[in-house]
Protein backbone atom coordinates (compact mmCIF):
# COMPACT_ATOMS: atom_id res chain seq x y z
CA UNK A 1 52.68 11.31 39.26
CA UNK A 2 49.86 12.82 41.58
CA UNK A 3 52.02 15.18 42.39
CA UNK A 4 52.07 17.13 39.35
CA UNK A 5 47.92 17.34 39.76
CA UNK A 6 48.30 20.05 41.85
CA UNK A 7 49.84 22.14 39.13
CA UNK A 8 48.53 20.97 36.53
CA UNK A 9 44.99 21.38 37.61
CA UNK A 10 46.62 25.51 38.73
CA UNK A 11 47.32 25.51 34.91
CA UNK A 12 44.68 24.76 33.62
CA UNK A 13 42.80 27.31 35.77
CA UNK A 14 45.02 30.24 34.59
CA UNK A 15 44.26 28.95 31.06
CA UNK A 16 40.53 29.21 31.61
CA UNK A 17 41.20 32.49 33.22
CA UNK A 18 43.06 34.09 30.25
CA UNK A 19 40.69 32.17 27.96
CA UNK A 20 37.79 34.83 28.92
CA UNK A 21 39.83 37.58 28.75
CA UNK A 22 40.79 36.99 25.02
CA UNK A 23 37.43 36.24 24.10
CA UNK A 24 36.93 39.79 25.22
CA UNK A 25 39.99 41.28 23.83
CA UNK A 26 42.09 38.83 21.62
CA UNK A 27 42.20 37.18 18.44
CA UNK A 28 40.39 33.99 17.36
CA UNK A 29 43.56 32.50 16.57
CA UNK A 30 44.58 32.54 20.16
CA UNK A 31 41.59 31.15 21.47
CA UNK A 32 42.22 28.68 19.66
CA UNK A 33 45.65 27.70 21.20
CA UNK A 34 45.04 28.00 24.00
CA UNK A 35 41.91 25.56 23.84
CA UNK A 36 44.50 23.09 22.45
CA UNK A 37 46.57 23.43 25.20
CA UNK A 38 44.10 23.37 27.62
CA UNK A 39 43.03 19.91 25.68
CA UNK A 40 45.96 18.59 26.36
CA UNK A 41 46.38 19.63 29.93
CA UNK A 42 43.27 17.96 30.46
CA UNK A 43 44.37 14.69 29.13
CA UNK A 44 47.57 15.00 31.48
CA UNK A 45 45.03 15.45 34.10
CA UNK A 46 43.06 12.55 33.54
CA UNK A 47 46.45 10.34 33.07
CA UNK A 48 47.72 11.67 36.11
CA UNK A 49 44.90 10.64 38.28
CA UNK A 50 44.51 7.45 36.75
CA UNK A 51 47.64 6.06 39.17
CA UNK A 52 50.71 4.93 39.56
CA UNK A 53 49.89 1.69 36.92
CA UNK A 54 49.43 4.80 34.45
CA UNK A 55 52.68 6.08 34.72
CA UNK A 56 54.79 2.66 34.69
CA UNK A 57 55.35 1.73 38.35
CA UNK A 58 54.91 -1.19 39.90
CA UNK A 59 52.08 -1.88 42.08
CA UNK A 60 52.97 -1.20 45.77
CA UNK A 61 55.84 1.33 45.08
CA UNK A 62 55.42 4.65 44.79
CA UNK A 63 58.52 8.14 43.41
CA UNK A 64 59.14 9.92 46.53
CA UNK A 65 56.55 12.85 46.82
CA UNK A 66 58.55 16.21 45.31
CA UNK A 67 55.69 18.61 46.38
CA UNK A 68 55.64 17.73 50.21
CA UNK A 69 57.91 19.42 52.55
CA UNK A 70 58.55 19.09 56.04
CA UNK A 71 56.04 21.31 58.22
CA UNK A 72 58.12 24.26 59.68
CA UNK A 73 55.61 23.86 62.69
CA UNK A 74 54.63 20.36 64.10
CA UNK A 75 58.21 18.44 61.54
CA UNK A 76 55.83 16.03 59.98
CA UNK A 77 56.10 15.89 56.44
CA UNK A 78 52.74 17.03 55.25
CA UNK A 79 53.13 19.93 53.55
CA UNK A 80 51.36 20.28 50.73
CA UNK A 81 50.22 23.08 47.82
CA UNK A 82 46.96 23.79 47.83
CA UNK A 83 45.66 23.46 44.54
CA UNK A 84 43.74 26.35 42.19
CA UNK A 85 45.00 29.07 44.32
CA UNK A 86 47.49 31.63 43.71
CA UNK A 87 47.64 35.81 44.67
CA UNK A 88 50.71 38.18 43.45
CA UNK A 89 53.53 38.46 45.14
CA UNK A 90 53.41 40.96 48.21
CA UNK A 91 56.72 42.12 46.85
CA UNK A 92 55.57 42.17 43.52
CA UNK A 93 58.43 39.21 42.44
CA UNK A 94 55.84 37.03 40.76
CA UNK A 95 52.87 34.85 41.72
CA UNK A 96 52.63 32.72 45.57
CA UNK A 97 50.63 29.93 46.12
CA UNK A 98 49.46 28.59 49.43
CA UNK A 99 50.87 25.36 51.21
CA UNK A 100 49.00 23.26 53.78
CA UNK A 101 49.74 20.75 56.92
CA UNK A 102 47.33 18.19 56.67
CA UNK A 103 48.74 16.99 59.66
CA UNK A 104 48.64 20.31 62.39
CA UNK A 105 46.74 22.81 59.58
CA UNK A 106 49.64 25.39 59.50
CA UNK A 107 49.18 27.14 56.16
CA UNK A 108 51.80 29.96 54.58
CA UNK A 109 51.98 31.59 51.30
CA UNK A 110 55.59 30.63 48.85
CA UNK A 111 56.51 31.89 45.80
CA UNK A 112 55.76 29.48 42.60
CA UNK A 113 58.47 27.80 41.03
């Protein structure tokens, strides 16, 4: 399950991000979605990062990791997103987020699911 954090914790930034904007521009009514979403992302947050026990396994086994890739550079498998960032596209075909080795610190930019 920590391997959703990641993106959920990217989530809930956006939220907060287009949270201020509608308090600027949008309806009430919106605001208010979105802080119910945001409430509930937050649970899932705090779930997540409670552990493994949390989500049902057993104690000493862990899923296989589905956000960890083998590094193009050193073939360790250790890349990872990094969390709470994310630019536009450099073709303009949606958002990119950042990955990182933790073992040999290559870092490159893919596109979000």
């Amino acid at each position: 399950m920590n391997d959703l954090l990641p993106k959920l914790k990217y989530l809930r930034d956006e939220l907060d991000a287009l949270r201020q904007e509608l308090e600027q521009d949008g309806p009430a009514a919106a605001i208010g979605r979105l802080d119910a979403i945001a409430g509930g992302l937050d649970a899932l947050i705090r779930e997540t990062g409670a552990g493994h026990a949390a989500a049902g396994h057993a104690p000493g086994s862990r899923p296989p990791p589905t956000d960890v890739e083998k590094c193009p550079r050193c073939n360790i498998r250790s890349l990872h997103i990094l969390p709470g960032k994310a630019r536009p596209a450099e073709d303009g075909s949606g958002t990119e987020v950042p990955w990182h080795c933790t073992s040999c610190g290559h870092e490159e930019w893919r596109p979000l699911d």
